[in-house]
Protein backbone atom coordinates (compact mmCIF):
# COMPACT_ATOMS: atom_id res chain seq x y z
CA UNK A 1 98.06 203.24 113.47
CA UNK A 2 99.52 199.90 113.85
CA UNK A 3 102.83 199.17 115.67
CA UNK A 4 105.49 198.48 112.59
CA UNK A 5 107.36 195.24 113.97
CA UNK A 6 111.16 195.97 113.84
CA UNK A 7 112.66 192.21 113.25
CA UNK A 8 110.35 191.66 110.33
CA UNK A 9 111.38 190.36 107.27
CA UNK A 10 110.16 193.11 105.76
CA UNK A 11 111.64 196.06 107.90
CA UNK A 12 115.17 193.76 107.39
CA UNK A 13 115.25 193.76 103.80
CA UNK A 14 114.30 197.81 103.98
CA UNK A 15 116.96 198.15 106.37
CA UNK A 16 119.73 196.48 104.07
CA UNK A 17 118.66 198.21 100.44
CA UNK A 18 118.95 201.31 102.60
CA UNK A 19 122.26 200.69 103.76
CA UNK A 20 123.50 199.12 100.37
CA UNK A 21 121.57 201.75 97.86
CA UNK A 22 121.56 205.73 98.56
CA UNK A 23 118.97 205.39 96.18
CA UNK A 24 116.50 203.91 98.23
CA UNK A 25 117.14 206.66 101.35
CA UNK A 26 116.29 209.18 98.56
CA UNK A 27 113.18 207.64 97.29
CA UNK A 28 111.74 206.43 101.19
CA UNK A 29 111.85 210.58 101.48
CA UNK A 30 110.56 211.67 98.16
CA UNK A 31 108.78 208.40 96.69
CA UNK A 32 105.75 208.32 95.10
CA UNK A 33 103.98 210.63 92.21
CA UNK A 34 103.48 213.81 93.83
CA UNK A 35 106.17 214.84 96.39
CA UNK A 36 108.64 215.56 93.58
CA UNK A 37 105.76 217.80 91.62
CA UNK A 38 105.39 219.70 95.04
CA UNK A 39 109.01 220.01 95.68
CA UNK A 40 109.45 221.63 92.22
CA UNK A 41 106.66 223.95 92.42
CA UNK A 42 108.26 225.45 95.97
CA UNK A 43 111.44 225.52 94.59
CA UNK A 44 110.36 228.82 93.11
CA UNK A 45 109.78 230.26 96.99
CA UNK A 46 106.89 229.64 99.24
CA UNK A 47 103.64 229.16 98.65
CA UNK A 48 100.41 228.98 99.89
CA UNK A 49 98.17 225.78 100.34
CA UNK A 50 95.66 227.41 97.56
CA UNK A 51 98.97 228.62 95.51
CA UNK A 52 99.97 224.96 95.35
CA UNK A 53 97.00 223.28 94.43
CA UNK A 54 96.16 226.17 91.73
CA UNK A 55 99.70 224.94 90.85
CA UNK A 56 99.34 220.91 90.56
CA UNK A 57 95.68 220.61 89.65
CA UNK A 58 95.25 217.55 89.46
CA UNK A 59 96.35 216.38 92.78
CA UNK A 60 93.44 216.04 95.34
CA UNK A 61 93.10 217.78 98.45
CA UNK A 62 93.80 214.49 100.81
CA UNK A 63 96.83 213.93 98.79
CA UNK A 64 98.22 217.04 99.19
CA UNK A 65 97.74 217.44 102.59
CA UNK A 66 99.00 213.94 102.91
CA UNK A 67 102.15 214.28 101.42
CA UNK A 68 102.85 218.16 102.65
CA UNK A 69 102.61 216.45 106.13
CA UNK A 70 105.18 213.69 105.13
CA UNK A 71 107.75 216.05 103.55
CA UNK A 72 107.45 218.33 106.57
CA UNK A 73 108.01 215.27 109.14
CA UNK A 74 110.90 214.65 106.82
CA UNK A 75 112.34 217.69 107.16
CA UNK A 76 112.05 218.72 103.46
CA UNK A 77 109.48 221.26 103.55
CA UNK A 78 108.17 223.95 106.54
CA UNK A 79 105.09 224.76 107.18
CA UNK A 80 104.75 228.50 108.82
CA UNK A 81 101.22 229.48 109.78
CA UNK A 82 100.77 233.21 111.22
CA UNK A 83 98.37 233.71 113.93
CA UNK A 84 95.77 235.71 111.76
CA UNK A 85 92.47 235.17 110.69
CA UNK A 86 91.82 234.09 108.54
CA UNK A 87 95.01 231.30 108.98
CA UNK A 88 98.31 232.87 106.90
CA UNK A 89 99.92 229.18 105.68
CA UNK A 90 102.37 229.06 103.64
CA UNK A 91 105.12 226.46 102.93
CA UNK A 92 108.92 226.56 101.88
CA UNK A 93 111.85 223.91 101.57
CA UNK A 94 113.89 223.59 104.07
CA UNK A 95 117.53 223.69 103.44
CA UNK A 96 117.23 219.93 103.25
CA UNK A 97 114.84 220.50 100.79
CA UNK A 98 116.66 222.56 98.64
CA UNK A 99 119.48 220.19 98.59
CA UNK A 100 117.28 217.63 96.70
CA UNK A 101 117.36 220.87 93.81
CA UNK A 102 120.34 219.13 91.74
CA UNK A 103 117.85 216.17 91.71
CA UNK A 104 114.89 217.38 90.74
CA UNK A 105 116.59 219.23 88.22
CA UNK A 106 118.53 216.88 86.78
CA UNK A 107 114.28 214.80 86.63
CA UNK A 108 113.63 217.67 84.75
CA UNK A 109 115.80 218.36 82.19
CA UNK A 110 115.80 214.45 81.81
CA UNK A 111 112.01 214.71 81.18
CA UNK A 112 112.50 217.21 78.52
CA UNK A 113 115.37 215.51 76.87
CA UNK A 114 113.26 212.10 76.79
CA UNK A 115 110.27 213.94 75.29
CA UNK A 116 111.96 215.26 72.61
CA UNK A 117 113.86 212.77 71.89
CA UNK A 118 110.37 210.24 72.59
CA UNK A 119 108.54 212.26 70.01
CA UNK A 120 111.27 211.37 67.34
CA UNK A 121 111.59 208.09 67.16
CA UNK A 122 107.61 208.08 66.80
């Protein structure tokens, strides 16, 4: 993996919207399409790798295993594997995690509220 150059232009202008906008702390940990879907479907309780993808079907493997690893380096989710065979995985938030709740809650009652409202102005 390449080196990420600290005085960049770049890495700057990250630096400042994170200082200047929460927002942009919040989406560097949960951006993208599926880390919110994942973080919804273990806010039930854990689940297993097969439990999740059963869950979100139309993720792919890579990008689920992708973005489990980020949200666990992030300190959002935990991974516990059980020395059986065969492997015992299963993953949980971690009380991190669980604090993003209000937010992805409040994502999902806005969702329903827009596609209501969405399929009434139609």
């Amino acid at each position: 993996m390449t080196a990420i150059k600290e005085s960049s232009t770049i890495q700057e202008n990250k630096q400042y919207a994170l200082e200047k906008c929460p927002v942009t702390y919040v989406m560097e940990k949960i951006g993208g399409y599926w880390k919110p879907i994942i973080i919804y479907h273990l806010s039930s309780g854990a689940l297993r790798y097969s439990e999740l993808k059963r869950a979100i079907p139309a993720v792919t493997e890579k990008m689920l295993i992708q973005h489990l690893k980020q949200l666990e380096a992030d300190n959002l989710v935990i991974r516990e594997a059980k020395p059986v065979v065969p492997p015992f995985v299963t993953y949980r938030l971690s009380d991190s995690g669980n604090g993003l709740m209000p937010v992805i809650e409040a994502m999902a009652s806005w969702a329903f509220k827009d596609k209501d409202n969405g399929f009434q102005k139609h």
